[in-house]
PDB file of N, CA and C in Angstrom:
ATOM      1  N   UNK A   1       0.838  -1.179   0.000  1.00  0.00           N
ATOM      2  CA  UNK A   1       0.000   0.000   0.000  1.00  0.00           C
ATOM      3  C   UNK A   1       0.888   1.249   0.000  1.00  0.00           C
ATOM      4  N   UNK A   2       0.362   2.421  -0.530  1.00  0.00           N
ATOM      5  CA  UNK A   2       1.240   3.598  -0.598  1.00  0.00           C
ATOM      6  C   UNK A   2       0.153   4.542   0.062  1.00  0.00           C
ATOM      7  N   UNK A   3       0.981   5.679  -0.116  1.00  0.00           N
ATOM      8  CA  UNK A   3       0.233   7.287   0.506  1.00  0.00           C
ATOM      9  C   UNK A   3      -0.887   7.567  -0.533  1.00  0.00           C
ATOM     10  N   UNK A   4      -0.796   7.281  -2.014  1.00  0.00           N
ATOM     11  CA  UNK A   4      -0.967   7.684  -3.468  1.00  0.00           C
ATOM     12  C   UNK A   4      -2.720   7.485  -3.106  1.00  0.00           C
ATOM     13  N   UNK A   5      -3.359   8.369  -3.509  1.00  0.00           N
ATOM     14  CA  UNK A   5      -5.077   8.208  -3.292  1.00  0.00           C
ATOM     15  C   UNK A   5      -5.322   8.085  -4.642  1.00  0.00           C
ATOM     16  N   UNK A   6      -6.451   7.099  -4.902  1.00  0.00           N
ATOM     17  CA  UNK A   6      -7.340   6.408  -6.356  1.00  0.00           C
ATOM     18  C   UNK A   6      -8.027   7.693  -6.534  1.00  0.00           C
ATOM     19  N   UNK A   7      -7.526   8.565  -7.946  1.00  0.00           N
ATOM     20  CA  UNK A   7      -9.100   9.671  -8.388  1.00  0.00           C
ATOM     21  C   UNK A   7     -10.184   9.548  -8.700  1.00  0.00           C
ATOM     22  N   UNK A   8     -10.505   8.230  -8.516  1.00  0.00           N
ATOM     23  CA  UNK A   8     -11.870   7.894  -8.528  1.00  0.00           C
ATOM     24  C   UNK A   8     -12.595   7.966  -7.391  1.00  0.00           C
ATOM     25  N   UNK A   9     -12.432   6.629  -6.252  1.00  0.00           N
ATOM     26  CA  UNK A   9     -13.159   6.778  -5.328  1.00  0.00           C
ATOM     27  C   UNK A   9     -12.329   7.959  -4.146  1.00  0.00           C
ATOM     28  N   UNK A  10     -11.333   7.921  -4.020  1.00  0.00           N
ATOM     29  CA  UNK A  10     -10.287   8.854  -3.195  1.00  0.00           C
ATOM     30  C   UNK A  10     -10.029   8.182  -2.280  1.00  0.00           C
ATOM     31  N   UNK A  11      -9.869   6.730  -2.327  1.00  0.00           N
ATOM     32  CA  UNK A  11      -9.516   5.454  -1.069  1.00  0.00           C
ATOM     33  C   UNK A  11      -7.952   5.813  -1.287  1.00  0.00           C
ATOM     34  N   UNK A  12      -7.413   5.033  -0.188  1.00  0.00           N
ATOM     35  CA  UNK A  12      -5.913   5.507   0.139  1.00  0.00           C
ATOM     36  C   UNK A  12      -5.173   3.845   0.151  1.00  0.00           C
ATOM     37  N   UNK A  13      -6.354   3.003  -0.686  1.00  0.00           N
ATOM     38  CA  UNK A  13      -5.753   1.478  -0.554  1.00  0.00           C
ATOM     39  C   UNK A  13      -5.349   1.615  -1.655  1.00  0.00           C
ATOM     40  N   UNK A  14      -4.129   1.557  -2.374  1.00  0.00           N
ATOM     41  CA  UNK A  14      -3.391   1.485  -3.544  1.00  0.00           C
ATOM     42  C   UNK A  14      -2.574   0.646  -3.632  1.00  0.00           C
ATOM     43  N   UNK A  15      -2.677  -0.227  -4.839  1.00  0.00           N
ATOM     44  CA  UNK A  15      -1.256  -1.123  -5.147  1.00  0.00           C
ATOM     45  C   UNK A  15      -0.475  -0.453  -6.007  1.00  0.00           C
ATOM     46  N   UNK A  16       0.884  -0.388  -5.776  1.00  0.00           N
ATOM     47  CA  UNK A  16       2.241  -0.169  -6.719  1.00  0.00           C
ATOM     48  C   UNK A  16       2.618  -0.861  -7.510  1.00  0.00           C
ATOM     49  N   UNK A  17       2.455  -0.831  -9.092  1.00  0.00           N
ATOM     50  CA  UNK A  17       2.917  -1.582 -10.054  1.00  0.00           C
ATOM     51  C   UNK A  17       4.200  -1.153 -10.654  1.00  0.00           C
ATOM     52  N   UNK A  18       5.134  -1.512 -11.320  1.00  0.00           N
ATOM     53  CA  UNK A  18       5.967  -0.787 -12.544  1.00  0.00           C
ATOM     54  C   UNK A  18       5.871   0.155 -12.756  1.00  0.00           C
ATOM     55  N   UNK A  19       4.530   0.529 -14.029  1.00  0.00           N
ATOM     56  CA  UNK A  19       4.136   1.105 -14.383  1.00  0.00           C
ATOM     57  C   UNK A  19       3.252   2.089 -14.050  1.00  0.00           C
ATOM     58  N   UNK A  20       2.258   1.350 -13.319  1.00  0.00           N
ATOM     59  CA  UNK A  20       0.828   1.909 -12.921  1.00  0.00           C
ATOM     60  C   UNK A  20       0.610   2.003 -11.637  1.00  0.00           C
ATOM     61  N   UNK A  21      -0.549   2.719 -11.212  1.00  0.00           N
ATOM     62  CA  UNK A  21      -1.405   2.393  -9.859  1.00  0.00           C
ATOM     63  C   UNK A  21      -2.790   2.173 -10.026  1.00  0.00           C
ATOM     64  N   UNK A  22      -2.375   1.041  -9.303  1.00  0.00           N
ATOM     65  CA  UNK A  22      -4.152   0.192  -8.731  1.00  0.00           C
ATOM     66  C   UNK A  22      -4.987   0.424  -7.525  1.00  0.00           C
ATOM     67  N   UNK A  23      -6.177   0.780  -7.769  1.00  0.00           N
ATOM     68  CA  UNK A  23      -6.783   0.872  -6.798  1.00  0.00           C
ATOM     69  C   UNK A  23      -7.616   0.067  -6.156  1.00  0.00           C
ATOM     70  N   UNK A  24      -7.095  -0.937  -4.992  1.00  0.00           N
ATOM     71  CA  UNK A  24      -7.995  -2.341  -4.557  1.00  0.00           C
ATOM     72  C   UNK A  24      -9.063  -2.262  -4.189  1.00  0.00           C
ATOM     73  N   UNK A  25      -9.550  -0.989  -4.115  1.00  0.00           N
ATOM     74  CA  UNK A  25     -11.150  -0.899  -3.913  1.00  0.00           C
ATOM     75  C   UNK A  25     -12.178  -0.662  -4.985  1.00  0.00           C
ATOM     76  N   UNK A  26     -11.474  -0.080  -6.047  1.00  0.00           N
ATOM     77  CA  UNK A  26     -12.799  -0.057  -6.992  1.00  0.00           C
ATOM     78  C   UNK A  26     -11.822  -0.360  -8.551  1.00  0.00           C
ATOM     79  N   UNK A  27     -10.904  -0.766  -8.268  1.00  0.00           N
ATOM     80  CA  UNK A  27     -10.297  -0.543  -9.312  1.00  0.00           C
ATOM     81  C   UNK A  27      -9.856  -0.159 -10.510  1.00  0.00           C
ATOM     82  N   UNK A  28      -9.815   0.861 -10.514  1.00  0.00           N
ATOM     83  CA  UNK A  28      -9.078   1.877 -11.392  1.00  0.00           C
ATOM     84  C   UNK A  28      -7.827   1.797 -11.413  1.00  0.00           C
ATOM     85  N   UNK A  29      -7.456   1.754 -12.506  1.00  0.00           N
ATOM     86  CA  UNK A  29      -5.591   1.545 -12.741  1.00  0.00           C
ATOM     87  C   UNK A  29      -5.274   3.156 -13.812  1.00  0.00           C
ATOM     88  N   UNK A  30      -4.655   3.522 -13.287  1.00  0.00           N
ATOM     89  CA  UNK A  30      -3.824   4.667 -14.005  1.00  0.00           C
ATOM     90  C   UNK A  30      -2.248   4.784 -14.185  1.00  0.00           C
ATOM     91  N   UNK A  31      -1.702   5.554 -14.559  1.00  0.00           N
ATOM     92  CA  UNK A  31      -0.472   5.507 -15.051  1.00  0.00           C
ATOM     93  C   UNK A  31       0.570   6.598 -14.217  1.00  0.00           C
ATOM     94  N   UNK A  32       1.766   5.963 -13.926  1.00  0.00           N
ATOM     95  CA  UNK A  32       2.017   6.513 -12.851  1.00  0.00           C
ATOM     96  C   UNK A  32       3.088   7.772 -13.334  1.00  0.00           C
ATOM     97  N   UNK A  33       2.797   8.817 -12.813  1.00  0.00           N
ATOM     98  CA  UNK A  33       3.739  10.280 -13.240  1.00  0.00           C
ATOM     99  C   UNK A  33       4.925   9.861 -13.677  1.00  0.00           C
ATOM    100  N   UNK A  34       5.487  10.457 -14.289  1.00  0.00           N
ATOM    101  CA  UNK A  34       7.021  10.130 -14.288  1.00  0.00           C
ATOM    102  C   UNK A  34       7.437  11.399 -13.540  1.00  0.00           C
ATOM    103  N   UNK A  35       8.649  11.058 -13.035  1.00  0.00           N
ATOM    104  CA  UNK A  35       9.241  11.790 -11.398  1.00  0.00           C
ATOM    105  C   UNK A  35       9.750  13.134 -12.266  1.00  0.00           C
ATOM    106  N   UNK A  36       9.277  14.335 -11.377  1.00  0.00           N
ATOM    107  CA  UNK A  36       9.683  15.611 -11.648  1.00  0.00           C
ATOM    108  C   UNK A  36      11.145  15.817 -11.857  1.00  0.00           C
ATOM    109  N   UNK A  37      11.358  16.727 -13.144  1.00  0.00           N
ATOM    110  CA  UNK A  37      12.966  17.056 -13.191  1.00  0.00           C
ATOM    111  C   UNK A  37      13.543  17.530 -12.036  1.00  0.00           C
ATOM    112  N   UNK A  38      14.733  17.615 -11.913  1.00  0.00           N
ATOM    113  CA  UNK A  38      15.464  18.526 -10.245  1.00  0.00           C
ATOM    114  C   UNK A  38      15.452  19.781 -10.642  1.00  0.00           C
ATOM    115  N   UNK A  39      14.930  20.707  -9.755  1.00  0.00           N
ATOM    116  CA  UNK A  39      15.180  22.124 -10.231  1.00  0.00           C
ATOM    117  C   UNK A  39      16.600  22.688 -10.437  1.00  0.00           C
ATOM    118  N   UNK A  40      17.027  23.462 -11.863  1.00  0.00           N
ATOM    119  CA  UNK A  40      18.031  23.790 -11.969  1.00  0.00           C
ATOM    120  C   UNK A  40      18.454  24.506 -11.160  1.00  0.00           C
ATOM    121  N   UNK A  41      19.619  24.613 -10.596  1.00  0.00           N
ATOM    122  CA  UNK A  41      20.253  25.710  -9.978  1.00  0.00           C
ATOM    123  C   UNK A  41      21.669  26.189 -10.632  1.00  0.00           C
ATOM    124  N   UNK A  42      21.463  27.958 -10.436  1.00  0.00           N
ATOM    125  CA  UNK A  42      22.388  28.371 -11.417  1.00  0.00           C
ATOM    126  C   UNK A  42      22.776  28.914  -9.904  1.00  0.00           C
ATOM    127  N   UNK A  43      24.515  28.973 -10.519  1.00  0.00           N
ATOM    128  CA  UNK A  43      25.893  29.261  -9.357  1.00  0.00           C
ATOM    129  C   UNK A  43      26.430  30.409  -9.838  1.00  0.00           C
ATOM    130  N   UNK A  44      26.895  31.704  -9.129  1.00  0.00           N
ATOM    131  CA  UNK A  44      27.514  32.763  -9.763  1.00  0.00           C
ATOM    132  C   UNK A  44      28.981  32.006  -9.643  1.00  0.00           C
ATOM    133  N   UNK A  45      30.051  32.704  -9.455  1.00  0.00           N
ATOM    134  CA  UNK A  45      31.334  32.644 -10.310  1.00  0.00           C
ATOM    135  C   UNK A  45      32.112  31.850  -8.867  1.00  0.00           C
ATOM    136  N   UNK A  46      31.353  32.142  -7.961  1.00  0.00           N
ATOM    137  CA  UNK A  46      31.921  31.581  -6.615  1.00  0.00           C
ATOM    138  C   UNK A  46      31.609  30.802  -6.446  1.00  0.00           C
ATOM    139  N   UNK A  47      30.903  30.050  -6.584  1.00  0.00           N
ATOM    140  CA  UNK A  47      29.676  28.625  -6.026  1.00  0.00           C
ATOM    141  C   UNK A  47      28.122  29.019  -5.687  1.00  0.00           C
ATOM    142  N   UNK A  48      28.060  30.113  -5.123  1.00  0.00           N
ATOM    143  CA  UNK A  48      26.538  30.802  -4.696  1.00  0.00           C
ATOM    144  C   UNK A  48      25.299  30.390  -5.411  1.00  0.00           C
ATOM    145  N   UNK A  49      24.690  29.604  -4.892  1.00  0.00           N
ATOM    146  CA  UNK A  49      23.179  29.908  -5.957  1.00  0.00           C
ATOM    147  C   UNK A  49      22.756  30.686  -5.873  1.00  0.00           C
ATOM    148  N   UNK A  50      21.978  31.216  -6.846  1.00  0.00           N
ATOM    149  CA  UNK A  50      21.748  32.461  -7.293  1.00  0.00           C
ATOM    150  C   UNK A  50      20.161  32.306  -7.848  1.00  0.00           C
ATOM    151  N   UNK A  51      18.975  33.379  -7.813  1.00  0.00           N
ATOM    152  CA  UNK A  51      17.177  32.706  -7.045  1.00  0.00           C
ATOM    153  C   UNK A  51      17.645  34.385  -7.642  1.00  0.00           C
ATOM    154  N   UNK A  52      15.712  34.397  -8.252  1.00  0.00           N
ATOM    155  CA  UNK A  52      14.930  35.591  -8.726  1.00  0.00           C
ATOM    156  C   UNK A  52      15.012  36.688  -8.141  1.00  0.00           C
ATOM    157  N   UNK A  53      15.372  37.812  -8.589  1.00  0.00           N
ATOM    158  CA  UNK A  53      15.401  38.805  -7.657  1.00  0.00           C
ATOM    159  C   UNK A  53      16.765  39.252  -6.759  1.00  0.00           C
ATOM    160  N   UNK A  54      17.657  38.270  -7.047  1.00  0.00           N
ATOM    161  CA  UNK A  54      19.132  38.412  -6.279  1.00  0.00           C
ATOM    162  C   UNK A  54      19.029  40.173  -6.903  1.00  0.00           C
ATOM    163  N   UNK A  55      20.635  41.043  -6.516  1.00  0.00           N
ATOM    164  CA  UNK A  55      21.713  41.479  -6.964  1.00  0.00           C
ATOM    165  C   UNK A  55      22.605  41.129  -7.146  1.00  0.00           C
ATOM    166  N   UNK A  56      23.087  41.125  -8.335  1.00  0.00           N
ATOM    167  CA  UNK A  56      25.135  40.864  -8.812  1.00  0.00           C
ATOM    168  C   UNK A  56      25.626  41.853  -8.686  1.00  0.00           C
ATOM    169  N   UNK A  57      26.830  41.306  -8.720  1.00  0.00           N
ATOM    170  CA  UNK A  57      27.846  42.567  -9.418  1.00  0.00           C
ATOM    171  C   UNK A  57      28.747  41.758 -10.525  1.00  0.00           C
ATOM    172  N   UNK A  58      29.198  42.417 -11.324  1.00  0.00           N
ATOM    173  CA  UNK A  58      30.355  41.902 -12.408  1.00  0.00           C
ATOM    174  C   UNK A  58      31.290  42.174 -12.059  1.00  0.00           C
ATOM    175  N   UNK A  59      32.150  40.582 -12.396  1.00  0.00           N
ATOM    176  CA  UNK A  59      33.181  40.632 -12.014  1.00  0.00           C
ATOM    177  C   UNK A  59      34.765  40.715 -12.746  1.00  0.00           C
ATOM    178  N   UNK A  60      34.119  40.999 -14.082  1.00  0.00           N
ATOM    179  CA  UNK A  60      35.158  41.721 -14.823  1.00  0.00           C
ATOM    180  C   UNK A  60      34.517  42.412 -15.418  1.00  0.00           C
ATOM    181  N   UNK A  61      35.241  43.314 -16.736  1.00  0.00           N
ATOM    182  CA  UNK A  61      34.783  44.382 -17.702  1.00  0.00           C
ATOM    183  C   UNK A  61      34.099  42.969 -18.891  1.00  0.00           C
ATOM    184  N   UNK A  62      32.723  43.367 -19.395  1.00  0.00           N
ATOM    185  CA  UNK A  62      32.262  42.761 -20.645  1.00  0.00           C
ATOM    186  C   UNK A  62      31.952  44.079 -21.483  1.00  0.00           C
ATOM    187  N   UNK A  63      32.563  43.526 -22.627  1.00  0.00           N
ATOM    188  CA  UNK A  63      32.364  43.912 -24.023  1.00  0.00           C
ATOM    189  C   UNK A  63      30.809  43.836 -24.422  1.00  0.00           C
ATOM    190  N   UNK A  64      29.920  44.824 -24.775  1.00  0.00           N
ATOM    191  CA  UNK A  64      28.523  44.644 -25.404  1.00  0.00           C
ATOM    192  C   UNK A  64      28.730  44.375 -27.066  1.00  0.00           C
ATOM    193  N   UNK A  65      27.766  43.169 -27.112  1.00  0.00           N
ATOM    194  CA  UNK A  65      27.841  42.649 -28.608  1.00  0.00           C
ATOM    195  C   UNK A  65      27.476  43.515 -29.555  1.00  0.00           C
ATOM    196  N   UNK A  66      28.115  43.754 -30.586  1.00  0.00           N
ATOM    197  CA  UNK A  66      27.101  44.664 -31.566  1.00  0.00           C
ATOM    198  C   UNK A  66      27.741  45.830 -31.179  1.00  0.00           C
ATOM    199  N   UNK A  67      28.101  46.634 -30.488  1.00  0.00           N
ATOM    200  CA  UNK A  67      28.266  47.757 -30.015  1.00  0.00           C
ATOM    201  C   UNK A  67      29.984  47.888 -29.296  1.00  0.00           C
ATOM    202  N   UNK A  68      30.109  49.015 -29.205  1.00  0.00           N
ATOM    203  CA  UNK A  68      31.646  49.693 -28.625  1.00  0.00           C
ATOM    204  C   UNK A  68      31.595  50.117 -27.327  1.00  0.00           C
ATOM    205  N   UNK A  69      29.994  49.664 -26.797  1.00  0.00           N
ATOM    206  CA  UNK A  69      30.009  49.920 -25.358  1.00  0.00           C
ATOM    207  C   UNK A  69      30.800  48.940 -24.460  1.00  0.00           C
ATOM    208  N   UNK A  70      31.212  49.201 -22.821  1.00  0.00           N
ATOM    209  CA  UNK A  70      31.716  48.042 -22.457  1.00  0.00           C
ATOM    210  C   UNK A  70      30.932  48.742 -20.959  1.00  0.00           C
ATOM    211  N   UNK A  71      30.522  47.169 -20.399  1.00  0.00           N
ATOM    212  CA  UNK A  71      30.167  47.022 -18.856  1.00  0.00           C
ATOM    213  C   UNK A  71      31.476  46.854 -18.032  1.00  0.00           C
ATOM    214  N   UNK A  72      31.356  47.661 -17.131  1.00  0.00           N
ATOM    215  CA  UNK A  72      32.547  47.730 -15.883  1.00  0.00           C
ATOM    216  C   UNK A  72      32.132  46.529 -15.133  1.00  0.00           C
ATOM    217  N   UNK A  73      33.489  46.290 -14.677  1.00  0.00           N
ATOM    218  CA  UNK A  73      33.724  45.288 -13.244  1.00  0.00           C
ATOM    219  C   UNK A  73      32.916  46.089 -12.072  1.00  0.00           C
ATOM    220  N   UNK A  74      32.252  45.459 -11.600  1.00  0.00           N
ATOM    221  CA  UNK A  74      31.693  46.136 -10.084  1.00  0.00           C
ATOM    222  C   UNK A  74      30.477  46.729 -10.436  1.00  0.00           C
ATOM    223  N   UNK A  75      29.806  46.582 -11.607  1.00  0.00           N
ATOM    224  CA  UNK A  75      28.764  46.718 -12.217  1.00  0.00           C
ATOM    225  C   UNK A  75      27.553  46.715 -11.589  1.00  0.00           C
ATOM    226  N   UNK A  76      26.778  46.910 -10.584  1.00  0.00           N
ATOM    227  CA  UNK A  76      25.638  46.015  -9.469  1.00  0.00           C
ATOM    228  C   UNK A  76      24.668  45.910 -10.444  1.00  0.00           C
ATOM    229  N   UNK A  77      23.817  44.710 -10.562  1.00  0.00           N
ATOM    230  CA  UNK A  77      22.426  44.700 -11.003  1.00  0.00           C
ATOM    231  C   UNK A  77      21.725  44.193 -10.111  1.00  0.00           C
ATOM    232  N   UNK A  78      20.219  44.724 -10.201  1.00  0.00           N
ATOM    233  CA  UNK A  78      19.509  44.538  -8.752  1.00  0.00           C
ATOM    234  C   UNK A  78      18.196  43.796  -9.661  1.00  0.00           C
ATOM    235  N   UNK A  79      17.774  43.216  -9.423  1.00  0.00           N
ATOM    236  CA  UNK A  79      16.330  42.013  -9.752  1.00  0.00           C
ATOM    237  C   UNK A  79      16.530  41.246 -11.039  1.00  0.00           C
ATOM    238  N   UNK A  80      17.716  40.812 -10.704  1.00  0.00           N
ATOM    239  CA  UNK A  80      17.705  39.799 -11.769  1.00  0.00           C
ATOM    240  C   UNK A  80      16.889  38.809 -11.931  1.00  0.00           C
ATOM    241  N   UNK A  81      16.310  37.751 -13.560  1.00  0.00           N
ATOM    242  CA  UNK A  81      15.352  36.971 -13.384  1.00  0.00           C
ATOM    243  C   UNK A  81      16.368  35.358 -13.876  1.00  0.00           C
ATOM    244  N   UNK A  82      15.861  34.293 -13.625  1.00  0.00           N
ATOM    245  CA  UNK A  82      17.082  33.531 -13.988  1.00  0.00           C
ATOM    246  C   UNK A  82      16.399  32.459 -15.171  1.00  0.00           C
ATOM    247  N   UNK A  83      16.721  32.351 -16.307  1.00  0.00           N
ATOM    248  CA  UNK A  83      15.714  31.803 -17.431  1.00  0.00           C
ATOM    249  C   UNK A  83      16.848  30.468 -18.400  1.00  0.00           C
ATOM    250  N   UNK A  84      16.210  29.947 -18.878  1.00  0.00           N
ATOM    251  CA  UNK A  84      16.908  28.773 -19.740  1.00  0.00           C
ATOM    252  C   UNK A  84      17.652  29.125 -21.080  1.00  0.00           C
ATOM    253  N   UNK A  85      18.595  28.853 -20.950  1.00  0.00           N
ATOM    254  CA  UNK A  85      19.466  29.230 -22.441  1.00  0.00           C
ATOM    255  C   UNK A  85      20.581  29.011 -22.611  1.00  0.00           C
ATOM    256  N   UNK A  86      21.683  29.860 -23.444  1.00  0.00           N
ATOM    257  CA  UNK A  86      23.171  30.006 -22.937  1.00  0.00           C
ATOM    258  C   UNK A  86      23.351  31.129 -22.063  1.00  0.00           C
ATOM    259  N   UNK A  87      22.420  32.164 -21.612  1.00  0.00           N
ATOM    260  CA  UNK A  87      22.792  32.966 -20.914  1.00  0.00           C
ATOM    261  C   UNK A  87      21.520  32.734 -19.738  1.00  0.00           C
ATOM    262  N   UNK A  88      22.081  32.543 -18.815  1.00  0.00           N
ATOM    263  CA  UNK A  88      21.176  32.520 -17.439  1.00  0.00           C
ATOM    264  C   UNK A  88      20.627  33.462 -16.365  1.00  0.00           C
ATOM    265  N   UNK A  89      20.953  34.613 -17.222  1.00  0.00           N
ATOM    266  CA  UNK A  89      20.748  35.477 -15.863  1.00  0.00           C
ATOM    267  C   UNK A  89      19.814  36.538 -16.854  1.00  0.00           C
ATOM    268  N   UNK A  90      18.842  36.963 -17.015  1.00  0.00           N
ATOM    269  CA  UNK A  90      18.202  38.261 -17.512  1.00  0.00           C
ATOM    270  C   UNK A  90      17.752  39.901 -16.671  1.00  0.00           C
ATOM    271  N   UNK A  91      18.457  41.015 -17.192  1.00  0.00           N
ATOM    272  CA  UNK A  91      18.552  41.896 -16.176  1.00  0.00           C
ATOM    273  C   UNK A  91      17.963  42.646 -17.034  1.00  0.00           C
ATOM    274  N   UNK A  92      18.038  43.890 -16.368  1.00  0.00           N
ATOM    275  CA  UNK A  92      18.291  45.464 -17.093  1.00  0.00           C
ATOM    276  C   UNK A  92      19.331  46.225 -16.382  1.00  0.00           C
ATOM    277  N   UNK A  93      20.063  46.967 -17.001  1.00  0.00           N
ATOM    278  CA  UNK A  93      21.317  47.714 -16.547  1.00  0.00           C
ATOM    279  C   UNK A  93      21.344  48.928 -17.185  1.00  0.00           C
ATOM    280  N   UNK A  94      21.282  49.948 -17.048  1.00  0.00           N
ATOM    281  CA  UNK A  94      20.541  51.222 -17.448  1.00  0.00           C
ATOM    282  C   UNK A  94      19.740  51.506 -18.405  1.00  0.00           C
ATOM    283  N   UNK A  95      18.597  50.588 -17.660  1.00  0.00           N
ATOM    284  CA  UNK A  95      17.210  50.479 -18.710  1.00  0.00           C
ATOM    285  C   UNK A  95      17.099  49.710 -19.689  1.00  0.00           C
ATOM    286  N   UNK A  96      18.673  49.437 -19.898  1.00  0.00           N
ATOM    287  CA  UNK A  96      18.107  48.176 -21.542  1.00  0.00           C
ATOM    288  C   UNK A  96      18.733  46.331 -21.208  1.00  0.00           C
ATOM    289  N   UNK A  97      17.704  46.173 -21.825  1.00  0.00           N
ATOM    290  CA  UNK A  97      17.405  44.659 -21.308  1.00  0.00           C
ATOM    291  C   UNK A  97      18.742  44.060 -21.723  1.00  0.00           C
ATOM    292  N   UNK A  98      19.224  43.089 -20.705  1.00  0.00           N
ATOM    293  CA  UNK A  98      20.304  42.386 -20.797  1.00  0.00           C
ATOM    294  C   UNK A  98      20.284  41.124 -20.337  1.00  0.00           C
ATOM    295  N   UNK A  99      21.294  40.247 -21.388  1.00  0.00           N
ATOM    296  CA  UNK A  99      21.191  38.817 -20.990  1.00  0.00           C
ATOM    297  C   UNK A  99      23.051  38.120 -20.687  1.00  0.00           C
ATOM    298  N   UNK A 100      23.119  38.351 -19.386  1.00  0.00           N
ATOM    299  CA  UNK A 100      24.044  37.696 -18.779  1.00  0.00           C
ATOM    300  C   UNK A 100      24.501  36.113 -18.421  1.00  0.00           C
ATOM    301  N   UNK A 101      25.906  35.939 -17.845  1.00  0.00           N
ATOM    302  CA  UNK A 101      26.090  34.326 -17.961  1.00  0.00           C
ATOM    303  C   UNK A 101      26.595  34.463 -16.411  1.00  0.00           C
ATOM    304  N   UNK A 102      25.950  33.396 -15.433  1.00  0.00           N
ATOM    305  CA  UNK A 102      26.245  33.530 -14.009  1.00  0.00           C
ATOM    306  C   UNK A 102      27.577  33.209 -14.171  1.00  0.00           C
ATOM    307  N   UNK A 103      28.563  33.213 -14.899  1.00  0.00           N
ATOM    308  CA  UNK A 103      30.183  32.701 -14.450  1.00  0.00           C
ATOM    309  C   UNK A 103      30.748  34.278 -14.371  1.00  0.00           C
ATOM    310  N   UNK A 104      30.028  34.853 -14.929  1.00  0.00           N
ATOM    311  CA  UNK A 104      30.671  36.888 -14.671  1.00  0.00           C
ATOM    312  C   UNK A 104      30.276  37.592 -13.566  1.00  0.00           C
ATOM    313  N   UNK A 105      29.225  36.880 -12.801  1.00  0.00           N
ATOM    314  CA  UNK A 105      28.883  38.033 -11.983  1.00  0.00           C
ATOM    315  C   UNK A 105      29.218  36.878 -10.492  1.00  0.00           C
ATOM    316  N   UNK A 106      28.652  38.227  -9.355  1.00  0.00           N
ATOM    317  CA  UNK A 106      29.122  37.317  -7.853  1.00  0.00           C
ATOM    318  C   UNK A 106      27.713  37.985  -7.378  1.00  0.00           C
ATOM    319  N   UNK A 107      27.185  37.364  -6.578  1.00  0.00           N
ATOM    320  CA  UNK A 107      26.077  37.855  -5.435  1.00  0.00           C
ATOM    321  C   UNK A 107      26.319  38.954  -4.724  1.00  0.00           C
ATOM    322  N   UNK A 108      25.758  39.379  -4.806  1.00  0.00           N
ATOM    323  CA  UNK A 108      25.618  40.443  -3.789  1.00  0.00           C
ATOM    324  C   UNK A 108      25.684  41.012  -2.309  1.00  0.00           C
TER     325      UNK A 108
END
């Protein structure tokens, strides 16, 4: 028997199959979740995990693509969001949207 409740009747008598779950009271068999991914965690340049809303700072000078601008070392950004890609970190840094890589910056 498991914790797992039948969505049918909502009995808490369940058999564990392979595949499936059975329910010994009225029996309904359904198919069993496959187990949630691990939540990613992104590390700034130190080890730190790093969660929505942190501040960084940069920890060297970056070159802006496309452009002759360059971001300073010691740079702070404040509400960063952290999203899937090659660049993990999405900010704004004087107003224009930027997409950073947690190995440049450190927590705050």
């Amino acid at each position: 028997m498991s914790e797992q409740r039948c969505p049918i009747c909502t009995m808490n008598d369940v058999l564990a199959h392979a595949e499936r779950w059975e329910c010994a009271t009225c029996g309904h068999e359904w198919i069993r979740a496959a187990a949630a991914p691990a939540a990613r965690v992104v590390k700034d340049a130190h080890g730190q995990a790093l969660a929505d809303g942190d501040t960084v700072v940069l920890i060297k000078d970056l070159k802006l693509r496309g452009s002759s601008e360059v971001l300073k070392q010691g740079t702070k950004v404040k509400g960063i969001r952290l999203v899937d890609g090659d660049h993990e970190i999405d900010c704004r840094i004087d107003g224009s949207p930027m997409g950073l890589k947690a190995e440049f910056v450190k927590k705050a």
